[in-house]
Structure formats: structure tokens, C-alpha cells
C-alpha atoms as a PDB file:
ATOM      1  CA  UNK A   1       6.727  20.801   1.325  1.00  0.00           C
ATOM      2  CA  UNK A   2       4.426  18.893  -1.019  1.00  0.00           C
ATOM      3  CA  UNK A   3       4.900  18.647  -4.581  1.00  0.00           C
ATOM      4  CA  UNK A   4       3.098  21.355  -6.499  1.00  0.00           C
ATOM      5  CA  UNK A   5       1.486  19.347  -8.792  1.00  0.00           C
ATOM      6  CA  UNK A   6       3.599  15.689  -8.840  1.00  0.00           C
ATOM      7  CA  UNK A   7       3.484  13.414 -12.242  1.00  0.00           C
ATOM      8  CA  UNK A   8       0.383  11.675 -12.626  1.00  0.00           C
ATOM      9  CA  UNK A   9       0.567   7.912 -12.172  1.00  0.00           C
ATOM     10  CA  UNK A  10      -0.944   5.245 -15.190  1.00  0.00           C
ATOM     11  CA  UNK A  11      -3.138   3.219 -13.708  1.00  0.00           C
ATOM     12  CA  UNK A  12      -5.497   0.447 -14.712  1.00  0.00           C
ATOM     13  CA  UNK A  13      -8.887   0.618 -13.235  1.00  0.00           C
ATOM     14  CA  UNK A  14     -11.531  -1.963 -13.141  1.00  0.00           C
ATOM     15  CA  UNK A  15     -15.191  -1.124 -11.827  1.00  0.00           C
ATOM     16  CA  UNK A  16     -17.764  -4.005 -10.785  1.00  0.00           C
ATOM     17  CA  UNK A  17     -20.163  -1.850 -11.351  1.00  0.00           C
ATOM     18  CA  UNK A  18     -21.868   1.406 -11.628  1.00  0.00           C
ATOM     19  CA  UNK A  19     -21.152   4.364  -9.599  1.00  0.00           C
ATOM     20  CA  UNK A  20     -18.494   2.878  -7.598  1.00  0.00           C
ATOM     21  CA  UNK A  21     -19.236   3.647  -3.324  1.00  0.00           C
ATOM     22  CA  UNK A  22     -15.869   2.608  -2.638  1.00  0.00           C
ATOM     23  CA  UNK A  23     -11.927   2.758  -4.053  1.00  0.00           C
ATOM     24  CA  UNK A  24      -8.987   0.297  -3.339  1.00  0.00           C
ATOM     25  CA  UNK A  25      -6.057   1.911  -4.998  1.00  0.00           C
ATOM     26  CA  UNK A  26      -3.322  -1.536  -5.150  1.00  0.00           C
ATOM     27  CA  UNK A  27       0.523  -0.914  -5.702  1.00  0.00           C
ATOM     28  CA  UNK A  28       2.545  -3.230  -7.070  1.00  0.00           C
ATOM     29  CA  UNK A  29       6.414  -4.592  -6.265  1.00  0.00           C
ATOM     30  CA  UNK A  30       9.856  -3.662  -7.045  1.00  0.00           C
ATOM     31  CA  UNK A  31       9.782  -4.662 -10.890  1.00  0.00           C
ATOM     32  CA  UNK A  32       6.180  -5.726 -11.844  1.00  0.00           C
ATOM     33  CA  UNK A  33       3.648  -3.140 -12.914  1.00  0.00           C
ATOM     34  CA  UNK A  34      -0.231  -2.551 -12.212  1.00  0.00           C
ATOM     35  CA  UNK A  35      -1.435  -6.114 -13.871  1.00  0.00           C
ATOM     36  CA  UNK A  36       0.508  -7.836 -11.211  1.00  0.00           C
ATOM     37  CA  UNK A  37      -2.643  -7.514  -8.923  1.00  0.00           C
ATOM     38  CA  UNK A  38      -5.086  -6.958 -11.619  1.00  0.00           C
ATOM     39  CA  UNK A  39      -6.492 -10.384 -11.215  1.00  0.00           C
ATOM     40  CA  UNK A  40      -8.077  -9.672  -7.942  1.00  0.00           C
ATOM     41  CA  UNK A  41     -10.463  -7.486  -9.193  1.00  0.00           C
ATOM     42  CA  UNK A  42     -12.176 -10.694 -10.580  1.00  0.00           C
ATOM     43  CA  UNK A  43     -10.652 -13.096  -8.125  1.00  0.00           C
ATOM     44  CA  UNK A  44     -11.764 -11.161  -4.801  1.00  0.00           C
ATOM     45  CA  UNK A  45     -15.554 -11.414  -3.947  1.00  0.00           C
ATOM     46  CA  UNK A  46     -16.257  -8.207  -2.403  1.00  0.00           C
ATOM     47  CA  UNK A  47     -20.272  -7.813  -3.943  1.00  0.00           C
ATOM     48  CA  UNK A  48     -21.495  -7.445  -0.586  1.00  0.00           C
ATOM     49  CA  UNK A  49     -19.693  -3.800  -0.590  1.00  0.00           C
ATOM     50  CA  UNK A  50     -21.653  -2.948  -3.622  1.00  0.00           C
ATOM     51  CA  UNK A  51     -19.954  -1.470  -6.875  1.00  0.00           C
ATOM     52  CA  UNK A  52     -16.438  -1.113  -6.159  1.00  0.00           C
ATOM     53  CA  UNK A  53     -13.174   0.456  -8.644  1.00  0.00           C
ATOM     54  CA  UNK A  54     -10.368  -1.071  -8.096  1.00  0.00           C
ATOM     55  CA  UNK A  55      -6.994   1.492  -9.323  1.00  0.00           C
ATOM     56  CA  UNK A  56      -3.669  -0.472  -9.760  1.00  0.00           C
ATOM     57  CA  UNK A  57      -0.816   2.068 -11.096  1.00  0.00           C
ATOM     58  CA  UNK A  58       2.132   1.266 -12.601  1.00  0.00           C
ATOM     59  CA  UNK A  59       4.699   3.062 -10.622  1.00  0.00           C
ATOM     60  CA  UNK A  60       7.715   5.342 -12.274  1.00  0.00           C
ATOM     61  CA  UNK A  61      10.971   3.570 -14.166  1.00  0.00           C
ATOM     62  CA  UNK A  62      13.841   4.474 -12.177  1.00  0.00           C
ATOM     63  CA  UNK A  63      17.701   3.100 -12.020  1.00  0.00           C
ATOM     64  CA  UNK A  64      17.624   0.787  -9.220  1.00  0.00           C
ATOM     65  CA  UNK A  65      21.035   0.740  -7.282  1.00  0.00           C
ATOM     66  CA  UNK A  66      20.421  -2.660  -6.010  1.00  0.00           C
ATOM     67  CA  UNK A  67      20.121  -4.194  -9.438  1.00  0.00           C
ATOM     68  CA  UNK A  68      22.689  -2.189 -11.015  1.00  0.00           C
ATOM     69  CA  UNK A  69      21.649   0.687 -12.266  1.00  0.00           C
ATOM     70  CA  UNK A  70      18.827  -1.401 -13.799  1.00  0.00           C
ATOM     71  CA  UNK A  71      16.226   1.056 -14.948  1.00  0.00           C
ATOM     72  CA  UNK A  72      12.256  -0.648 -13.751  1.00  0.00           C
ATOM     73  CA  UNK A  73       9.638   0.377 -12.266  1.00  0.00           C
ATOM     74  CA  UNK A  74      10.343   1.141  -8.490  1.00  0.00           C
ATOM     75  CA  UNK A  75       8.298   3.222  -5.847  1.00  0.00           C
ATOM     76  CA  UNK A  76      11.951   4.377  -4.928  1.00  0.00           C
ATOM     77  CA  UNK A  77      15.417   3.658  -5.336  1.00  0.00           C
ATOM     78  CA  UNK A  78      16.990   0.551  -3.110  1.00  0.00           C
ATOM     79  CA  UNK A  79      20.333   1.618  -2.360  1.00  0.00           C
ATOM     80  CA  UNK A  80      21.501  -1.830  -0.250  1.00  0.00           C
ATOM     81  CA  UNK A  81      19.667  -4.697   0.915  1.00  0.00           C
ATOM     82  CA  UNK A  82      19.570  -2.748   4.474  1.00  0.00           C
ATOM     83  CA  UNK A  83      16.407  -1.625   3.611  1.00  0.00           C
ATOM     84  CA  UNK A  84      15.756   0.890   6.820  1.00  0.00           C
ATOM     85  CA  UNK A  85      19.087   1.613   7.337  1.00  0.00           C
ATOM     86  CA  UNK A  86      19.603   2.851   3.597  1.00  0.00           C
ATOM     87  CA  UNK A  87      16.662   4.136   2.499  1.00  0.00           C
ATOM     88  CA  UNK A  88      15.886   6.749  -0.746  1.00  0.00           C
ATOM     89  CA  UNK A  89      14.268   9.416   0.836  1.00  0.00           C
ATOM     90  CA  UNK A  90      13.698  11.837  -1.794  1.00  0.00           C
ATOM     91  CA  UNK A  91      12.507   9.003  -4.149  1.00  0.00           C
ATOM     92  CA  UNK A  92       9.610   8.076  -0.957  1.00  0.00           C
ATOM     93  CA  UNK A  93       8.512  11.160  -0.793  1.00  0.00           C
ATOM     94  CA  UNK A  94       8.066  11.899  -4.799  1.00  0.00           C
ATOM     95  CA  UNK A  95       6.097   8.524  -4.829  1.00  0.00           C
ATOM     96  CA  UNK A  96       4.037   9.496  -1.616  1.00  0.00           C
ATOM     97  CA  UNK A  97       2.905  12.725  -3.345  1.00  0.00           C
ATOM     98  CA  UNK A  98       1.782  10.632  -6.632  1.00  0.00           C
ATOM     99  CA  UNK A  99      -0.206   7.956  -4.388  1.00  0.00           C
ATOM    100  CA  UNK A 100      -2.084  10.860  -2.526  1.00  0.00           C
ATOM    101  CA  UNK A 101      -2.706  12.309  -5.896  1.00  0.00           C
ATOM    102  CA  UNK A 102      -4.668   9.186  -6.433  1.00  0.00           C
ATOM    103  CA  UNK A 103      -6.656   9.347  -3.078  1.00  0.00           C
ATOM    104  CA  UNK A 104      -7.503  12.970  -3.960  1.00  0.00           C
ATOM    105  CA  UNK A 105      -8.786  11.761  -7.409  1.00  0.00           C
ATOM    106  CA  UNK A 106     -11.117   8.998  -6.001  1.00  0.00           C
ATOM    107  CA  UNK A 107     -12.265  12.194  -3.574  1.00  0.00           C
ATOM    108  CA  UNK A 108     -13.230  14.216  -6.449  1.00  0.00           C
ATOM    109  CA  UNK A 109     -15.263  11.318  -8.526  1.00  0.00           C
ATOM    110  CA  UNK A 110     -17.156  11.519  -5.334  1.00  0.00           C
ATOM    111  CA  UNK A 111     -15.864   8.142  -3.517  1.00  0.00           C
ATOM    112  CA  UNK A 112     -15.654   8.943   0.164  1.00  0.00           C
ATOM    113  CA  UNK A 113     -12.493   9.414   2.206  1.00  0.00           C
ATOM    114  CA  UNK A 114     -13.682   6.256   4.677  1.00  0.00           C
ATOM    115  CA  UNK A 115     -14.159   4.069   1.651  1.00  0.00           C
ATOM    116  CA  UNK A 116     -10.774   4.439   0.110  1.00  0.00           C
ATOM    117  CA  UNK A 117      -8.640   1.798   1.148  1.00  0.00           C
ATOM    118  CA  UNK A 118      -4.780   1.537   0.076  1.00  0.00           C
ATOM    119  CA  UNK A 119      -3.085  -2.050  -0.322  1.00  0.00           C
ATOM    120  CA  UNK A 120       0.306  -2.809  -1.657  1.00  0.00           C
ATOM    121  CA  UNK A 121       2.876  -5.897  -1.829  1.00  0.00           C
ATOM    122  CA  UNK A 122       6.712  -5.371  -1.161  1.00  0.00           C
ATOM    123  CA  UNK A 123       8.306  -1.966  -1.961  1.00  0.00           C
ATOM    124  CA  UNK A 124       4.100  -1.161  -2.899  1.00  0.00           C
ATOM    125  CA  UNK A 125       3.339  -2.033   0.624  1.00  0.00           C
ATOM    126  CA  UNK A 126       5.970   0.801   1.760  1.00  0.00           C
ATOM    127  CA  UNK A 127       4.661   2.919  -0.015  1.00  0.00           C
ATOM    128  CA  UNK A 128       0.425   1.938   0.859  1.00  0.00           C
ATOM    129  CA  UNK A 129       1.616   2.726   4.610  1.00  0.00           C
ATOM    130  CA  UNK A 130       4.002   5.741   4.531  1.00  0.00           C
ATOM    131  CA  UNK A 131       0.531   7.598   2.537  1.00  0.00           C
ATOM    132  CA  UNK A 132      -2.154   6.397   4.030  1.00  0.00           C
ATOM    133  CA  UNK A 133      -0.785   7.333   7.245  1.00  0.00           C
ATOM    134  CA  UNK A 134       0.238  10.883   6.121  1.00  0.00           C
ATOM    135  CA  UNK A 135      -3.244  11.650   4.086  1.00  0.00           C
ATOM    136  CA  UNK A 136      -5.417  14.505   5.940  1.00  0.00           C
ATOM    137  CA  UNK A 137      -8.755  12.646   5.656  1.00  0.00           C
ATOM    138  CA  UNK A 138      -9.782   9.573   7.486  1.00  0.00           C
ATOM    139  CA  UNK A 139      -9.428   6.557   5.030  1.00  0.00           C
ATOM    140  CA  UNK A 140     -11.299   3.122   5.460  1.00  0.00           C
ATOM    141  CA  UNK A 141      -7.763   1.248   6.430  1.00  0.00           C
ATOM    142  CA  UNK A 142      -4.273   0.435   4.778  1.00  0.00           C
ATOM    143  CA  UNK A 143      -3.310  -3.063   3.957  1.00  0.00           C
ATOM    144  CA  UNK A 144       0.860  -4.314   3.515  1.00  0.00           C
ATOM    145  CA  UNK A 145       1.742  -7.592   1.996  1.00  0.00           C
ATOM    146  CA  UNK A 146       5.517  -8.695   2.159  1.00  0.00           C
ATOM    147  CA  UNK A 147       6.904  -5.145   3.305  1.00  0.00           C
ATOM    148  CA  UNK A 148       7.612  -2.826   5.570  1.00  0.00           C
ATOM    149  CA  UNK A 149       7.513   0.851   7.246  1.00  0.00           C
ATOM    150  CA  UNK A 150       9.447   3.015   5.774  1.00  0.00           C
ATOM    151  CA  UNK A 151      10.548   6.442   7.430  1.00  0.00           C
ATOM    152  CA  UNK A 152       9.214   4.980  10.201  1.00  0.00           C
ATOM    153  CA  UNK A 153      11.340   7.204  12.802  1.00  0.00           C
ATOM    154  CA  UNK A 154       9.628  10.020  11.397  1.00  0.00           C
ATOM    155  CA  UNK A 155       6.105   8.224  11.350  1.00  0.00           C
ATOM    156  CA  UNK A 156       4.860   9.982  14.946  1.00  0.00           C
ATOM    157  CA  UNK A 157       5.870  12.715  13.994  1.00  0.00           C
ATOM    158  CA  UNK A 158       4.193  12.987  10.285  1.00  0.00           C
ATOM    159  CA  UNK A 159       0.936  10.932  10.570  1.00  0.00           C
ATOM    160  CA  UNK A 160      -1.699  13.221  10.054  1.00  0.00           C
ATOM    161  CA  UNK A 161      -4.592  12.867  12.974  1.00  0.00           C
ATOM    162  CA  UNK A 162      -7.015  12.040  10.720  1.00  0.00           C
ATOM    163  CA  UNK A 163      -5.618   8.485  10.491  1.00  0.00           C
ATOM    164  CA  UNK A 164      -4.569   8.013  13.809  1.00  0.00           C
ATOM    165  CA  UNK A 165      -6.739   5.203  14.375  1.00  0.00           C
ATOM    166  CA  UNK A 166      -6.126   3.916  10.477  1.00  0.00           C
ATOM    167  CA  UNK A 167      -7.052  -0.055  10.748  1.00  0.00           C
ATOM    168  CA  UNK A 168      -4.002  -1.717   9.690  1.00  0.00           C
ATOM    169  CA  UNK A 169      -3.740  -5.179   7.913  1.00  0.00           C
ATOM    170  CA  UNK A 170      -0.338  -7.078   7.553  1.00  0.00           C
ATOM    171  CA  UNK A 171       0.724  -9.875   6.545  1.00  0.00           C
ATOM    172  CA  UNK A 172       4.220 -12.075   6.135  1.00  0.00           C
ATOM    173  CA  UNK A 173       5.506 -15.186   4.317  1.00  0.00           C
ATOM    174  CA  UNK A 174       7.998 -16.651   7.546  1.00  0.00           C
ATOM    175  CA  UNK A 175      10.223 -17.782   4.878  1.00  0.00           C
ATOM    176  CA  UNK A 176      10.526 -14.474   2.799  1.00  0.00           C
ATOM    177  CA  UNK A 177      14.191 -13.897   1.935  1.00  0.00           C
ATOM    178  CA  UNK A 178      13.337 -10.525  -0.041  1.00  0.00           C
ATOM    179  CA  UNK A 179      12.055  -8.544   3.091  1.00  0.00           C
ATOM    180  CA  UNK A 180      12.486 -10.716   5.910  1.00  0.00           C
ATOM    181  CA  UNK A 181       9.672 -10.991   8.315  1.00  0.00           C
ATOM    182  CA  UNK A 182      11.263  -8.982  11.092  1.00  0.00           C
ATOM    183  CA  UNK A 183      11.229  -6.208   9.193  1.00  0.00           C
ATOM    184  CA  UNK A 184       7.229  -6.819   9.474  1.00  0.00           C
ATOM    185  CA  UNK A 185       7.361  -7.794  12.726  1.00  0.00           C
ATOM    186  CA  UNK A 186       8.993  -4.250  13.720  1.00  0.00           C
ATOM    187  CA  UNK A 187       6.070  -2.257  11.762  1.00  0.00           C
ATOM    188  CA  UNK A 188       3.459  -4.264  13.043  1.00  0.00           C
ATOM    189  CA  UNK A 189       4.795  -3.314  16.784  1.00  0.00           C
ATOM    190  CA  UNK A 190       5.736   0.175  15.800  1.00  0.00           C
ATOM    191  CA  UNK A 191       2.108   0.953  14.690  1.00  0.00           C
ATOM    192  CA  UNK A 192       0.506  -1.008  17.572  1.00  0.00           C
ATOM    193  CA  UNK A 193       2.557   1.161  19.821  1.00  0.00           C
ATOM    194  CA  UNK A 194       1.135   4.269  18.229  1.00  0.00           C
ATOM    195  CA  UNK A 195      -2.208   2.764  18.538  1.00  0.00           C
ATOM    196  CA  UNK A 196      -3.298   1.552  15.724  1.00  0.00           C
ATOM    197  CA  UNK A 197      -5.421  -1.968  15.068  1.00  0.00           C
ATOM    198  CA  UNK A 198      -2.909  -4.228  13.245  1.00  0.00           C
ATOM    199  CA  UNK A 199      -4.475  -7.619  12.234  1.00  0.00           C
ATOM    200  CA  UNK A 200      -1.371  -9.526  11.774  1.00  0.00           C
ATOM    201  CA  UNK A 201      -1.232 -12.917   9.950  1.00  0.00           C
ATOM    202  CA  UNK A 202       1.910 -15.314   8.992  1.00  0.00           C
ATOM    203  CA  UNK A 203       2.260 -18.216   6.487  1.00  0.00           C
ATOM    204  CA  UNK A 204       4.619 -20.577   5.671  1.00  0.00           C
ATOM    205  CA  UNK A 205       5.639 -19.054   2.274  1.00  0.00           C
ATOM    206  CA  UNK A 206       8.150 -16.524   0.720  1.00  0.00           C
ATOM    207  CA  UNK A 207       7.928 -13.529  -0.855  1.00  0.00           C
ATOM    208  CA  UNK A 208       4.449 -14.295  -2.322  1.00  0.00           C
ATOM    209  CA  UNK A 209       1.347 -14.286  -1.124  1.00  0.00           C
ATOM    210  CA  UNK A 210      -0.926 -17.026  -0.926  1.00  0.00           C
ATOM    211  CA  UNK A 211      -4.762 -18.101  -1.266  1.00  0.00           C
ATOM    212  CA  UNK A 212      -4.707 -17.959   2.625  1.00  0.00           C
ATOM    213  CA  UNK A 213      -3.545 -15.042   2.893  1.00  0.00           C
ATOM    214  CA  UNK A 214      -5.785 -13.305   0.399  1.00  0.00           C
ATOM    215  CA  UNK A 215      -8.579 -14.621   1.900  1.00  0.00           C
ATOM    216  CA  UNK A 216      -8.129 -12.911   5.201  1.00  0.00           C
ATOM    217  CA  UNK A 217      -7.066  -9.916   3.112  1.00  0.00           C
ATOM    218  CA  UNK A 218     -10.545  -9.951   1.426  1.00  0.00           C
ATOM    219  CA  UNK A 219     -12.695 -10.714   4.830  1.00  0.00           C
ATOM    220  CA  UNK A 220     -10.687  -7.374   6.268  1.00  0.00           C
ATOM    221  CA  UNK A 221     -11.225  -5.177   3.481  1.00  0.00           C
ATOM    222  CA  UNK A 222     -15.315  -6.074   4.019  1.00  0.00           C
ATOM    223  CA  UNK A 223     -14.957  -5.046   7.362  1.00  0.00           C
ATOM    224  CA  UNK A 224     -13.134  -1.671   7.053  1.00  0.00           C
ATOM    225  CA  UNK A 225     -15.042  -0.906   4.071  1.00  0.00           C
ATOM    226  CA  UNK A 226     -18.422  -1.617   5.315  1.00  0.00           C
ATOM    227  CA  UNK A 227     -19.389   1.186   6.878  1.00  0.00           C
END
């Protein structure tokens, strides 16, 4: 069952304008915080969408098995560096309840469902795909930088038909040692398999993302967003 009423996230939020028509809600890495991205929202041309907000959270501090016991801030715990095989559960699903919290937020300033878009790099693309897949409104698409599908055995079974046909953009650095592109490589075929549009893209980097990259991230995001 959903969380009753799960922990608000802190977010940073940046408008171009007013009365926003459209929401990308942007979630961080394992260990950075909302400004990680924050830059885009003056970096990333996206005027011909009209006024946009842009929502970067900082997710929850949590001990971090993998680093420790480290306490950061982490979508979810990372109990080995098998990332599917081992994967925190409990600490997904408190996270997913917080992002959709955020979706139903932008729904109640008045931003609609197909102009939400959710984006996230590393651990924040795990968590950008295992909510926008489970929300119960049609959003405008779900972009994952440097990550992965998580729960994704239980992904047929949980997406919500309202984003069965969810545009999906990925993209991998071939030389990432943190989440190794054929972790991406599996999600990208799992969600084509379950019909979804994955634009796919690959670049000579590691876990980073490059002016490339963001490029085809921003020419996407027009596209999904436009209507």
C-alpha cells in the first residue's frame, strides 16, 4: 500500500517564467543534492515550450551500506555493487511515494499530467523510471541518465496503464564503471519489450554526462513536451 502521507522532499525550483505550462521534476545521484542539475535550468534552451519550472529535490540522508555506513543523500540504500541482484526495496518504494508526491503537487498548481516530465542521473534515474512508470496519469515522458531499472521483474506487473506508452529517453557513457552500460542496455530492451519508445543514445564517456548527450536530452524533452 502507498504511504499515507510520505515526507515531503526539499526541492529547489526555478521558473522561466510566469505561470509555468509545463514541470520537469530532475533527481539527482547517489551523494550530490538538487544543485547538481540546477544549472540546466539556465543552460537548457527550452523557450519554445513556453514558461517552464524546473523542481530538483534533494533526496533523504540515509546510511549507505556500500560506503560504509556513510550517512548521504541516497534515493535508497546500495547494499553491494550487484545493483539488481541486491537491491533496497523498502528504501525504493519510500522514495517512489515522495517523487509521486511531487507529480501530484505540479497537478494541483495546475501543470498538466502530459506536461510533467521526470529526468534523473544514476541512482536519480532509478528512481525517474520506477515512478513515472507506476503514476496513474499519463505523463509527457521519463528520461534516465547513467542508470538503470530497478524492480524491474515486477515492472509488468506494477506499471499503471496510464503510462503504458510513457516515451522513454536513455542514455549511457560506454565507459561508465559506476553502473555499467549493460545494466542500461537490459532496461532499454526490457521497456522496448513492454512497448514503450526508448530513444537510446551512447557516448564515449563515464559516469557523466556530456554536452552531447544533453543536447539530445533537450531536443527530446521539446518533443514529448510539445503537445
Amino acid at each position: 500500500m502507498p504511504a499515507a502521507n510520505p515526507t515531503p522532499l526539499q526541492t529547489i525550483e526555478i521558473e522561466t517564467g510566469t505561470d509555468p505550462g509545463a514541470s520537469l521534476i530532475v533527481l539527482h545521484g547517489l551523494g550530490a543534492d538538487g544543485h547538481d542539475f540546477e544549472p540546466l535550468a539556465q543552460e537548457m534552451d527550452l523557450s519554445g515550450l513556453g514558461p517552464v519550472r524546473w523542481i530538483f529535490p534533494h533526496a533523504p540522508v540515509r546510511a549507505v551500506t556500500i560506503n560504509g555506513g556513510y550517512h548521504m543523500r541516497a534515493w535508497y540504500d546500495l547494499l553491494g555493487t550487484e545493483l539488481v541482484r541486491r537491491e533496497d526495496e523498502p528504501g525504493l518504494r519510500a522514495s517512489l511515494q515522495q517523487v509521486l508526491a511531487l507529480v501530484a503537487r505540479e497537478r494541483a498548481r495546475g501543470v498538466a499530467a502530459r506536461r510533467i516530465l521526470l529526468a534523473g542521473f544514476s541512482q536519480g534515474c532509478a528512481m525517474a523510471l520506477l515512478a513515472a512508470l507506476r503514476c496513474e496519469e499519463r505523463l509527457a515522458g521519463v528520461a534516465g541518465l547513467s542508470g538503470y531499472l530497478p524492480l524491474a521483474n515486477l515492472t509488468a506487473a506494477e506499471r499503471h496503464g496510464a503510462n503504458a506508452d510513457l516515451p522513454v529517453f536513455l542514455a549511457h557513457g560506454r565507459q561508465d564503471p559506476v553502473v555499467p552500460m549493460a545494466a542500461g542496455v537490459v532496461s532499454r530492451d526490457l521497456l522496448k519489450a513492454l512497448g514503450h519508445e526508448v530513444e537510446w543514445h551512447d557516448y564515449p564517456i563515464g559516469h557523466t554526462v556530456s554536452v552531447e548527450e544533453l543536447e539530445a536530452l533537450r531536443e527530446w524533452m521539446l518533443g514529448v513536451l510539445a503537445g
